[in-house]
N, C-alpha and C. Protein backbone atom coordinates (compact mmCIF):
# COMPACT_ATOMS: atom_id res chain seq x y z
N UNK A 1 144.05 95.25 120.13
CA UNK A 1 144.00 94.32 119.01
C UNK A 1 144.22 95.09 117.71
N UNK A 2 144.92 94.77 116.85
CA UNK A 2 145.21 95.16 115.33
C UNK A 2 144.03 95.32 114.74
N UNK A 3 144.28 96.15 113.58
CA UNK A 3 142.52 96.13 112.95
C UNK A 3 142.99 95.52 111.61
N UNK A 4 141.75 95.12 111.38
CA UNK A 4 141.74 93.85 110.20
C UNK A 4 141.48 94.28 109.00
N UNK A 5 141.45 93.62 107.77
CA UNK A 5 140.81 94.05 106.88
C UNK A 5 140.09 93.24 106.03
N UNK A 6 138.95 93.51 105.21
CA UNK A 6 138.24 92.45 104.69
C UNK A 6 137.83 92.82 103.31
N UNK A 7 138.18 92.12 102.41
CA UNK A 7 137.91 92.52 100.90
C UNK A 7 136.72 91.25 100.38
N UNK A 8 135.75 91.83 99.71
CA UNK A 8 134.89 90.47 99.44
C UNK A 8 134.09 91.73 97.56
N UNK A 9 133.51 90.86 97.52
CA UNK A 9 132.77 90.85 95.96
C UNK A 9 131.68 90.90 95.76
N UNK A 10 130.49 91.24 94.85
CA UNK A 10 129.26 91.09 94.84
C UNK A 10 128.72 91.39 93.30
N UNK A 11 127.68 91.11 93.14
CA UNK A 11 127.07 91.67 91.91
C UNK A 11 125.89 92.59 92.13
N UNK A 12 126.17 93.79 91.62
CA UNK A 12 124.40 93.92 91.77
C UNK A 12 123.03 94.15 91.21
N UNK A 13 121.88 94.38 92.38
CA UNK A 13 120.72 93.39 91.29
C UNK A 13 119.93 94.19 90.97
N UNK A 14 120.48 95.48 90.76
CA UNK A 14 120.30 96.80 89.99
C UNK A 14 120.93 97.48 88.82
N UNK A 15 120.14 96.82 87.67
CA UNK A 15 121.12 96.97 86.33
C UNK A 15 120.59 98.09 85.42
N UNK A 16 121.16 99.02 85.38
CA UNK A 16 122.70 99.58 85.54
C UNK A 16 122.14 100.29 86.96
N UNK A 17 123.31 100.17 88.18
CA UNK A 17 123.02 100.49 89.33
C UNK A 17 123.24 102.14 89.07
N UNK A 18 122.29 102.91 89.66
CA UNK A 18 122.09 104.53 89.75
C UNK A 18 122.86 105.27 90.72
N UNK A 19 123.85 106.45 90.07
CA UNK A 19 124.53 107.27 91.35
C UNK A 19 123.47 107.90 92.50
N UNK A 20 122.33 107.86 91.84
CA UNK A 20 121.77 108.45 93.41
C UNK A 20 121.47 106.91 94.22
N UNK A 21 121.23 105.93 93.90
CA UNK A 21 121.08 105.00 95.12
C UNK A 21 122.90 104.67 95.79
N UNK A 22 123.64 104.41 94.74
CA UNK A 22 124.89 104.69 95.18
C UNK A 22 125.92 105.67 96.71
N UNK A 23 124.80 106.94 95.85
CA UNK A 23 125.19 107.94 96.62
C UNK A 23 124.36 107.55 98.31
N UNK A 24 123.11 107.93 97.88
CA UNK A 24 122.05 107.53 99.24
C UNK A 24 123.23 106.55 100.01
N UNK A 25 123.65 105.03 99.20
CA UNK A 25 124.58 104.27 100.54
C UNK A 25 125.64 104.62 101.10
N UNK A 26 126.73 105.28 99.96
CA UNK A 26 127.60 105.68 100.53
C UNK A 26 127.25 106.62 101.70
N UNK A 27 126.25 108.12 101.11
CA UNK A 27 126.49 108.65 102.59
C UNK A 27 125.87 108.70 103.94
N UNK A 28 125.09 107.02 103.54
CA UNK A 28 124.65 106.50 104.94
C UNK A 28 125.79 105.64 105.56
N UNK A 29 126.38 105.05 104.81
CA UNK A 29 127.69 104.30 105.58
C UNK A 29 128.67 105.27 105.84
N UNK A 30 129.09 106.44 105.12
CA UNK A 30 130.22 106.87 105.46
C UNK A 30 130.17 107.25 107.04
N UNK A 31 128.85 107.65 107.28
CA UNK A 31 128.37 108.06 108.88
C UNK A 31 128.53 106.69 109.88
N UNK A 32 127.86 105.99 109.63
CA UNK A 32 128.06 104.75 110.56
C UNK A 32 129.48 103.72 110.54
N UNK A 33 129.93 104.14 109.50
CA UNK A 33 130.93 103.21 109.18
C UNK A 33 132.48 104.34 110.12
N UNK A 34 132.53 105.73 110.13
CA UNK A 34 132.98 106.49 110.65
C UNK A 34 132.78 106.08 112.43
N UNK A 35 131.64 106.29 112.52
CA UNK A 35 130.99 106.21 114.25
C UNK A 35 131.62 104.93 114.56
N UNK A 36 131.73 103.61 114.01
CA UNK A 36 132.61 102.40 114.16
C UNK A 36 133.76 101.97 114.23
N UNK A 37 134.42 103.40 113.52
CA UNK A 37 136.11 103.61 113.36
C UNK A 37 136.30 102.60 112.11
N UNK A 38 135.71 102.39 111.23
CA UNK A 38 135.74 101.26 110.10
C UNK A 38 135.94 102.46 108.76
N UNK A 39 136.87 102.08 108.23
CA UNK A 39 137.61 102.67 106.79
C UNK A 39 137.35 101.69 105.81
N UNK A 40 137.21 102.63 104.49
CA UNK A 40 137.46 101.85 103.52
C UNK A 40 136.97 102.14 101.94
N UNK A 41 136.66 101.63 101.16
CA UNK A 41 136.95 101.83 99.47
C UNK A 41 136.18 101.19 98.67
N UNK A 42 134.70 101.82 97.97
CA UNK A 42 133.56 100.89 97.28
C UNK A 42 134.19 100.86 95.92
N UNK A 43 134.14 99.74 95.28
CA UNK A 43 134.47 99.97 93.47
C UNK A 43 133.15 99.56 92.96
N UNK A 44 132.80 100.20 91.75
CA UNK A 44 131.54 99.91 90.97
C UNK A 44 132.74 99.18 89.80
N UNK A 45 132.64 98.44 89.70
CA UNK A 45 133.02 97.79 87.96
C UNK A 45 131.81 97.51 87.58
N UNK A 46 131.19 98.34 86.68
CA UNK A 46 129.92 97.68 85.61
C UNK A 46 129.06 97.51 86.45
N UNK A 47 128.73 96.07 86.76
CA UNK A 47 127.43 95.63 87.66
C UNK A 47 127.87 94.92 88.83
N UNK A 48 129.42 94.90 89.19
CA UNK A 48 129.72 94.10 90.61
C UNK A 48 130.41 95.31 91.20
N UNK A 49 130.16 95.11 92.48
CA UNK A 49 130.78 95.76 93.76
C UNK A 49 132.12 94.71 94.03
N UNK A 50 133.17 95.61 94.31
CA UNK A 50 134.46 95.29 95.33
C UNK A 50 134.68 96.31 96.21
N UNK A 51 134.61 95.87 97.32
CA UNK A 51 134.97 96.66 98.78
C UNK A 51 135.45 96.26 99.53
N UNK A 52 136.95 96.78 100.24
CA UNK A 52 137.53 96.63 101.50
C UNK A 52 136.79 97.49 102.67
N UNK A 53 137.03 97.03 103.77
CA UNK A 53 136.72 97.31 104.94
C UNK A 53 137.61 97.50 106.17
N UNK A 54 138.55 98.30 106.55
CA UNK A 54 139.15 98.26 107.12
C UNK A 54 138.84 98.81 108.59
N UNK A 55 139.56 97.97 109.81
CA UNK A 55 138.82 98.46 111.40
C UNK A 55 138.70 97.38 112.46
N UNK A 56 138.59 97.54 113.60
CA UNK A 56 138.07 96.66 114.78
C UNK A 56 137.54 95.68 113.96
N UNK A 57 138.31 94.51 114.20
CA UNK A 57 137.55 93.00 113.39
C UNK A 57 136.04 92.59 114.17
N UNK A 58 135.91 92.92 115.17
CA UNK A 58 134.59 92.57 115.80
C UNK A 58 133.62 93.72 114.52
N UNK A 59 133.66 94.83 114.39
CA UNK A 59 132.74 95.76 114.29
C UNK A 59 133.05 95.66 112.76
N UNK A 60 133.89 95.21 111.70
CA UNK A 60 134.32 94.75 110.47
C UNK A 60 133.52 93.25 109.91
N UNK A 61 133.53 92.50 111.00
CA UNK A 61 132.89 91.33 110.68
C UNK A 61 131.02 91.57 111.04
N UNK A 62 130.83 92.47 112.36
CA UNK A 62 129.50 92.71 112.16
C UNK A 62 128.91 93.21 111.00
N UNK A 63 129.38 94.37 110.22
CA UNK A 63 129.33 94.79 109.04
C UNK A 63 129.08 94.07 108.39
N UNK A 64 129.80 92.84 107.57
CA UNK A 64 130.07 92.46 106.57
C UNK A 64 129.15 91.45 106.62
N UNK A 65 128.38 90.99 108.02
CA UNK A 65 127.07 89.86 108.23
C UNK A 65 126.43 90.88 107.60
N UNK A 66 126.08 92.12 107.96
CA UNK A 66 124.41 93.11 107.58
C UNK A 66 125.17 92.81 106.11
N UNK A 67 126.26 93.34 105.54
CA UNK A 67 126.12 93.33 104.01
C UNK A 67 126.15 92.02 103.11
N UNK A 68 126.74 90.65 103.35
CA UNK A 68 126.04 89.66 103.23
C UNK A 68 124.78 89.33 103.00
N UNK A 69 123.95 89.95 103.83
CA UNK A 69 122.31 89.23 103.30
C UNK A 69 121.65 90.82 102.57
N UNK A 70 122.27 91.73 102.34
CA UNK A 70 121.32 92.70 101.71
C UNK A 70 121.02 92.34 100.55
N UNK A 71 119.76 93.08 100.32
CA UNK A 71 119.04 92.44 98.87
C UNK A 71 119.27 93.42 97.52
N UNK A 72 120.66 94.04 97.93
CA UNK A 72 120.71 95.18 96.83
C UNK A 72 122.16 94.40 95.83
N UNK A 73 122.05 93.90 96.23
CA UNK A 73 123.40 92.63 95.64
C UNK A 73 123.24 91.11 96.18
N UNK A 74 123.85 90.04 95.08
CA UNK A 74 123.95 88.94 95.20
C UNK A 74 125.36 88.04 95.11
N UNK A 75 125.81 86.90 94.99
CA UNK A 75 126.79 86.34 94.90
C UNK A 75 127.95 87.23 95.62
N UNK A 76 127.92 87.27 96.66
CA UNK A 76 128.92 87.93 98.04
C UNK A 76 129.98 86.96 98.41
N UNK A 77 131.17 87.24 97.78
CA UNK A 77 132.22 85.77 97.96
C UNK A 77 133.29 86.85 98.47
N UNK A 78 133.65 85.83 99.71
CA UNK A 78 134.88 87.10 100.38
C UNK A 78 136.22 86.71 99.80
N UNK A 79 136.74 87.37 99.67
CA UNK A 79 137.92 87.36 99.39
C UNK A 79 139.31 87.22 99.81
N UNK A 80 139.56 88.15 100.96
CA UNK A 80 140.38 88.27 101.63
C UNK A 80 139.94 88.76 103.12
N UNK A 81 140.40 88.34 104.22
CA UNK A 81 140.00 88.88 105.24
C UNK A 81 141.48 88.47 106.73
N UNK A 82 141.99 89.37 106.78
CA UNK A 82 143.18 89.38 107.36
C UNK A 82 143.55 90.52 108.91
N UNK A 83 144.22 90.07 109.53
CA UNK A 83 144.26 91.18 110.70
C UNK A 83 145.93 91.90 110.20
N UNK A 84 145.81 93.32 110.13
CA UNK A 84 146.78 93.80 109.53
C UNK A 84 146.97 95.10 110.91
N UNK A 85 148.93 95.46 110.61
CA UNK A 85 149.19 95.83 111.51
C UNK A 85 149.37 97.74 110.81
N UNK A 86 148.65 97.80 109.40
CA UNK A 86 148.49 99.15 108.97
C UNK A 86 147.47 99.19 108.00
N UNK A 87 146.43 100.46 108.59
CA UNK A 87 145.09 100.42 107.31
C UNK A 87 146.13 101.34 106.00
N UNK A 88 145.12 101.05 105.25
CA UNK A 88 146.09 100.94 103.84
C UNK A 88 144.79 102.24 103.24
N UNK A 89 143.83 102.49 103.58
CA UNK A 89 142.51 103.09 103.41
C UNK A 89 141.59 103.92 104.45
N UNK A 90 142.79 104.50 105.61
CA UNK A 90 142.54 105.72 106.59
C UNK A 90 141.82 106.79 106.45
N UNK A 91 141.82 107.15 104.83
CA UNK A 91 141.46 108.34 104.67
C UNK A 91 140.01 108.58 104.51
N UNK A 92 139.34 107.49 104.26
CA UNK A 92 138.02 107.47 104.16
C UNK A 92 137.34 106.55 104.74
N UNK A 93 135.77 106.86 105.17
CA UNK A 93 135.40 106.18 106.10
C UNK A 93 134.07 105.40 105.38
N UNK A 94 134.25 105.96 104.23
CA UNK A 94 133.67 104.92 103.18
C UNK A 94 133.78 105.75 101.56
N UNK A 95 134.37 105.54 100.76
CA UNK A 95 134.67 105.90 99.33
C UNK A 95 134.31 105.63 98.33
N UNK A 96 133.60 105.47 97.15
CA UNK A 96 133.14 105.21 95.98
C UNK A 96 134.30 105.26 95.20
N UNK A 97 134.33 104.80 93.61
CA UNK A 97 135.34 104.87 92.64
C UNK A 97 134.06 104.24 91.87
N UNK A 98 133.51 104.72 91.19
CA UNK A 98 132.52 104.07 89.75
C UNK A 98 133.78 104.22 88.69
N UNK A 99 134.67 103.03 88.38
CA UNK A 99 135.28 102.97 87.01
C UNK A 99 135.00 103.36 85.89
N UNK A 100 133.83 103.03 85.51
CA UNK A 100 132.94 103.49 84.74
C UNK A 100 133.08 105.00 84.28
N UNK A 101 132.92 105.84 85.28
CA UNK A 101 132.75 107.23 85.68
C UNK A 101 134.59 107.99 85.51
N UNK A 102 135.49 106.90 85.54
CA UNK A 102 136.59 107.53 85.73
C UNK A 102 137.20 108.53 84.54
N UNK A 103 137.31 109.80 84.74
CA UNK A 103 137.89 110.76 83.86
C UNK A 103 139.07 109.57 82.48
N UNK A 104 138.65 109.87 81.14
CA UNK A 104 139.72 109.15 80.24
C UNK A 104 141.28 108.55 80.55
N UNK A 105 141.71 109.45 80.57
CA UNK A 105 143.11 108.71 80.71
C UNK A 105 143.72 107.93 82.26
N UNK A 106 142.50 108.43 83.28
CA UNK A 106 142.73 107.59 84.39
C UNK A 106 142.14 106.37 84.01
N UNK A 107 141.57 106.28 83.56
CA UNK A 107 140.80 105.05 83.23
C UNK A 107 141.45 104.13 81.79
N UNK A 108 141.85 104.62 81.24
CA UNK A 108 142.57 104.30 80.20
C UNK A 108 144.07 103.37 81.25
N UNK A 109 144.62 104.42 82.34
CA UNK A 109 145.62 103.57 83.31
C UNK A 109 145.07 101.85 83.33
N UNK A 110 143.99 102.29 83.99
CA UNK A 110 143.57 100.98 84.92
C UNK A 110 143.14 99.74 83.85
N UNK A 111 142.75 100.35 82.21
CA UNK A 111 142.48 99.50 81.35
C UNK A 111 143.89 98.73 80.66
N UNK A 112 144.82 99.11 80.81
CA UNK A 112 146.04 98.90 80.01
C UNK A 112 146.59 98.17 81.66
N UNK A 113 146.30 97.97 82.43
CA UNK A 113 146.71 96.99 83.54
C UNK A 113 145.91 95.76 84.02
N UNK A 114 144.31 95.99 83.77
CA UNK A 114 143.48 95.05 84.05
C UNK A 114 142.51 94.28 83.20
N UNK A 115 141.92 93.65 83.14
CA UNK A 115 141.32 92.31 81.94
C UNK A 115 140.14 93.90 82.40
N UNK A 116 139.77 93.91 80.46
CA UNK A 116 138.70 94.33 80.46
C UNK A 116 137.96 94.27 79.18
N UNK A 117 136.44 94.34 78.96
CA UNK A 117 136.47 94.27 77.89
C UNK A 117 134.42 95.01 77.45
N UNK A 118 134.09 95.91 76.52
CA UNK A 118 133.03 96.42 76.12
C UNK A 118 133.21 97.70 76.96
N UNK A 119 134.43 97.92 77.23
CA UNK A 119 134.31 99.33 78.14
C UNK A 119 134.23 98.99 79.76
N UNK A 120 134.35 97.76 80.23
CA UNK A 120 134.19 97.47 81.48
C UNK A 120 135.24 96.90 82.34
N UNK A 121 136.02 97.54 83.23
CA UNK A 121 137.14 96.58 84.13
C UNK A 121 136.52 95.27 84.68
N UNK A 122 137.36 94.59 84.54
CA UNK A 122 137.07 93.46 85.39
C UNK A 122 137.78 93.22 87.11
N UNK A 123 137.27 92.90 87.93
CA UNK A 123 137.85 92.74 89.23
C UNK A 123 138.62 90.95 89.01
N UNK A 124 139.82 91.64 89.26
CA UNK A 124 140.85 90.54 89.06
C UNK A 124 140.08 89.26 89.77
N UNK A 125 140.78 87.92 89.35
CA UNK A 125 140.43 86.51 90.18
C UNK A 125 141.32 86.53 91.29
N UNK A 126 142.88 86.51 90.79
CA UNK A 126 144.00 86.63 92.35
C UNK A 126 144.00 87.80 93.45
N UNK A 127 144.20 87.17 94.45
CA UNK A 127 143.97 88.29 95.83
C UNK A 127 144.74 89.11 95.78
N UNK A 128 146.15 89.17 95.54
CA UNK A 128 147.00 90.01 95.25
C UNK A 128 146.61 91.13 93.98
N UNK A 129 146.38 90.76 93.17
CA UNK A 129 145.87 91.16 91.91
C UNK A 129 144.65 92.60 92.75
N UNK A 130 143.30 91.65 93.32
CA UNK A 130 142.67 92.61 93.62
C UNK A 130 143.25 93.65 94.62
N UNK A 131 144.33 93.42 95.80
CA UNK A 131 144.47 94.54 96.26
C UNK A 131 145.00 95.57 95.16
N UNK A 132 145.90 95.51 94.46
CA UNK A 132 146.77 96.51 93.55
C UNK A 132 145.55 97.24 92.63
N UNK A 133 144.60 96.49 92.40
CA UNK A 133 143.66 97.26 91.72
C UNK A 133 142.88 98.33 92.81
N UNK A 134 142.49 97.89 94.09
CA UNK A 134 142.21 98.84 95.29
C UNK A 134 142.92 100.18 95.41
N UNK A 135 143.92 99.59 95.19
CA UNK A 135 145.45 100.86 95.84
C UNK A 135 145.39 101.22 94.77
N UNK A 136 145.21 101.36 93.31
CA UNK A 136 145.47 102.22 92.18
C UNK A 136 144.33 103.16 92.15
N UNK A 137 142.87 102.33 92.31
CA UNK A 137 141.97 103.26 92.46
C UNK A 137 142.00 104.44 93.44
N UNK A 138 142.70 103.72 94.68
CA UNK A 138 142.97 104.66 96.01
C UNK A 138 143.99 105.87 95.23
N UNK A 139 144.72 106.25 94.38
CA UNK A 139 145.90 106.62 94.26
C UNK A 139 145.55 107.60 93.23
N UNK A 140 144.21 107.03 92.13
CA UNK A 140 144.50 107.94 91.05
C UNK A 140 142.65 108.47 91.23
N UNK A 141 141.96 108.47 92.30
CA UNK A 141 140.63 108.54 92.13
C UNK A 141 140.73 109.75 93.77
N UNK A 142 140.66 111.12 93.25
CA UNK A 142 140.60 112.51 93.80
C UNK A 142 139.45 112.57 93.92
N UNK A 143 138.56 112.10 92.73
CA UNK A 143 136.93 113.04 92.85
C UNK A 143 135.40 112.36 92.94
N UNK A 144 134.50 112.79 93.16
CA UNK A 144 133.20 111.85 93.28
C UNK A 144 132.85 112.54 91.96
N UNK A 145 132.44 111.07 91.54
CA UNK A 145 131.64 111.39 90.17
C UNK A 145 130.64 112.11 89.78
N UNK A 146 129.89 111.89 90.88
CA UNK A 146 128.44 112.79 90.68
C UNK A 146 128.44 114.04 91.11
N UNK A 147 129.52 114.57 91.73
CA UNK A 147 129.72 116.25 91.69
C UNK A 147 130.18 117.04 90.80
N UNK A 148 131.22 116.34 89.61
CA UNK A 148 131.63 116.96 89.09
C UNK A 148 130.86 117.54 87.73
């Protein structure tokens, strides 16, 4: 079977959300989400999460039930969820991009392409829209924020 992919949205209910709880999830998912064969790409804009999920749609959709009811975010509206015949997000088995965090002139890119405004990207409304914002982050985002 093809592996699927699933893009959905959230807010979260940790304001301003902290790189160490950040961190703590990422590198508990990058492990389980790896052990599942499931790929994919966290965005922090401000106070909402956007994340694809790419992998075995059985073990993609189990996922996305546990992250649905977690209490570390609210308003979880999926977005896109499709069976695709190439992951687009192989390279990682779970990734961060805090916008926020992005070095100036990368971020300056993504501001001169996307609605933003007080210093904050916005995650597009159209589906198309949000993948291209995925794949730019995928394209121009080398480093974790909190190491450097």
């Amino acid at each position: 079977m093809n592996p699927c992919r699933l893009i959905y949205k959230s807010t979260a209910v940790e304001v301003p959300v902290s790189n160490e709880s950040i961190r703590d999830l990422i590198d508990h998912s990058s492990k389980k989400n790896s052990d599942a064969g499931i790929t994919g790409l966290l965005l922090l804009c401000g106070r909402h999460f956007l994340q694809v999920l790419e992998g075995p749609p059985e073990k993609v959709n189990a996922l996305f039930q546990k992250i649905s009811v977690d209490s570390r975010h609210h308003t979880v509206e999926l977005i896109e969820f499709q069976v695709s015949a190439e992951s687009l997000f192989q390279e990682w088995s779970m990734r961060l991009v805090d916008l926020y965090d992005l070095p100036g002139e990368k971020r300056k890119l993504l501001m001169d392409k996307y609605e933003h405004a007080d210093g904050e990207i916005f995650i597009p409304k159209e589906a198309v829209r949000v993948i291209s914002l995925l794949l730019d982050a995928r394209a121009i985002c080398l480093t974790t924020p909190w190491k450097e």
